[in-house]
C-alpha atoms as a PDB file:
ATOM      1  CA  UNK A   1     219.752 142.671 116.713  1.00  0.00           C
ATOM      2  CA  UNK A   2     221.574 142.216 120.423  1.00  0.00           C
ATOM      3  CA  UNK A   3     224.760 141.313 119.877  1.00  0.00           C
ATOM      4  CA  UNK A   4     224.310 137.982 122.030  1.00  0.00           C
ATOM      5  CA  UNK A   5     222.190 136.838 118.676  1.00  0.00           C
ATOM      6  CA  UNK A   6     225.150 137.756 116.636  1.00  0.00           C
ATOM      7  CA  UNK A   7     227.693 136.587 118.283  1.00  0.00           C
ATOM      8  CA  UNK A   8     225.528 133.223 118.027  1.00  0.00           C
ATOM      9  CA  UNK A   9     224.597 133.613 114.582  1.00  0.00           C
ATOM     10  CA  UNK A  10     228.456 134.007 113.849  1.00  0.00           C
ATOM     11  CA  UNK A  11     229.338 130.872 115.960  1.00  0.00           C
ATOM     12  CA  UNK A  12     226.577 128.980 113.580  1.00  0.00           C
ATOM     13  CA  UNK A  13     228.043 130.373 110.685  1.00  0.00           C
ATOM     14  CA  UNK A  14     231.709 129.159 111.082  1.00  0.00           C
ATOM     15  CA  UNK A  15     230.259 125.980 112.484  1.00  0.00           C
ATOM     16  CA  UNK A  16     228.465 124.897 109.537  1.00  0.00           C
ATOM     17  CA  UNK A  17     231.314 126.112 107.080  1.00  0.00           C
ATOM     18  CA  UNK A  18     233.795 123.831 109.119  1.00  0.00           C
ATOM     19  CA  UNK A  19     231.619 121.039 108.697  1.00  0.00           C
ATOM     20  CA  UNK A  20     231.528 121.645 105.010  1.00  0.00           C
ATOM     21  CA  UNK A  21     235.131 121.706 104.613  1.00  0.00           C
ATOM     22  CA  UNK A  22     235.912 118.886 106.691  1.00  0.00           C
ATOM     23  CA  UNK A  23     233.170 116.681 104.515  1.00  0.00           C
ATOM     24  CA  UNK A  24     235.063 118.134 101.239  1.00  0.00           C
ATOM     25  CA  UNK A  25     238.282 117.147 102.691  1.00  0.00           C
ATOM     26  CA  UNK A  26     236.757 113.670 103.593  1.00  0.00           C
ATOM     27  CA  UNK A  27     235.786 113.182 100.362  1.00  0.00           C
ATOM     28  CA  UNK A  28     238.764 114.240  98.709  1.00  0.00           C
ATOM     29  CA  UNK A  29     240.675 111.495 101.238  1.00  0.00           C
ATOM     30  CA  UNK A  30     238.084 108.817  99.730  1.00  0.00           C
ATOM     31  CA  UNK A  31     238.642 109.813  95.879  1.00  0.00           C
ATOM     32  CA  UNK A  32     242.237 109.952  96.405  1.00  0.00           C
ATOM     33  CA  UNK A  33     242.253 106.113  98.226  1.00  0.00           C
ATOM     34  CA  UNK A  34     239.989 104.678  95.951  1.00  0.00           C
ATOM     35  CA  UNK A  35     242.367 105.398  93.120  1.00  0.00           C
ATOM     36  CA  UNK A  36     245.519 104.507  95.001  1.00  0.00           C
ATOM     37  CA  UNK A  37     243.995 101.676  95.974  1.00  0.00           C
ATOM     38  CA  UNK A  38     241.052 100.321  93.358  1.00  0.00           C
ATOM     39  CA  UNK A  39     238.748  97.628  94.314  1.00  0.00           C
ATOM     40  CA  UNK A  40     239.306  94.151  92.577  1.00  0.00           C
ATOM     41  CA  UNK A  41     236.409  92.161  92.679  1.00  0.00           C
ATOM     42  CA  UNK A  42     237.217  88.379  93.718  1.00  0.00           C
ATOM     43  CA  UNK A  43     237.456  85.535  90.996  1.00  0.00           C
ATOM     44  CA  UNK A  44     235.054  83.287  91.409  1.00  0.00           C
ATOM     45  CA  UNK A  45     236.271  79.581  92.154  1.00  0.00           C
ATOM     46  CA  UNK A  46     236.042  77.455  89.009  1.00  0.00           C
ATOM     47  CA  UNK A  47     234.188  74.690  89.720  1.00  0.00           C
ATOM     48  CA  UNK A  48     235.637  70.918  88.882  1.00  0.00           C
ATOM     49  CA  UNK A  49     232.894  69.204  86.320  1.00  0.00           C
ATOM     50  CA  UNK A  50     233.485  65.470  86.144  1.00  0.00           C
ATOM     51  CA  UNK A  51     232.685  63.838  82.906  1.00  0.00           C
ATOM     52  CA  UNK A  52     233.566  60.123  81.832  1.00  0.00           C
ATOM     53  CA  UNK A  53     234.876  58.938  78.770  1.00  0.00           C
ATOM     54  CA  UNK A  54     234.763  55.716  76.685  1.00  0.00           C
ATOM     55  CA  UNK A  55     236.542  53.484  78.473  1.00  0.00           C
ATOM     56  CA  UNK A  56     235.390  54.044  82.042  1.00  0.00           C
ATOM     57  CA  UNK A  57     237.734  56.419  83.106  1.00  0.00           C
ATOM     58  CA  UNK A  58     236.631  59.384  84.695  1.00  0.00           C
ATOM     59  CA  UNK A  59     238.495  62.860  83.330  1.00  0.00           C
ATOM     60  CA  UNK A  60     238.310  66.210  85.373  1.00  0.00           C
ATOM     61  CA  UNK A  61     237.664  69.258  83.307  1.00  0.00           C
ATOM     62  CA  UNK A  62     238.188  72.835  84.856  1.00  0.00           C
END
């Protein structure tokens, strides 16, 4: 081989090994916020049922 194509091939090579550490890193930085920081899933809002009684009043449940 020329040594143009392996100087090229070497380039590739460290190229697509930085990528692959900078995605592991990346995902290490996601792992690490996701447990410093967990998700907590909204309470739904409870919704106000009216139901009458007896005597005419109306009482508000939750």
């Amino acid at each position: 081989m020329t040594p143009t194509i392996e100087t090229s091939l070497l380039i590739a090579g460290v190229s697509m090994a930085g990528i692959f550490v900078f995605m592991a890193i990346f995902y290490m930085l996601i792992i690490g916020l996701d447990k410093l920081l967990p998700f907590e899933e909204a309470k739904p809002v409870e919704q106000i049922v009216a139901t009458s009684s007896d005597d005419g009043e109306e009482e508000y449940e939750q």
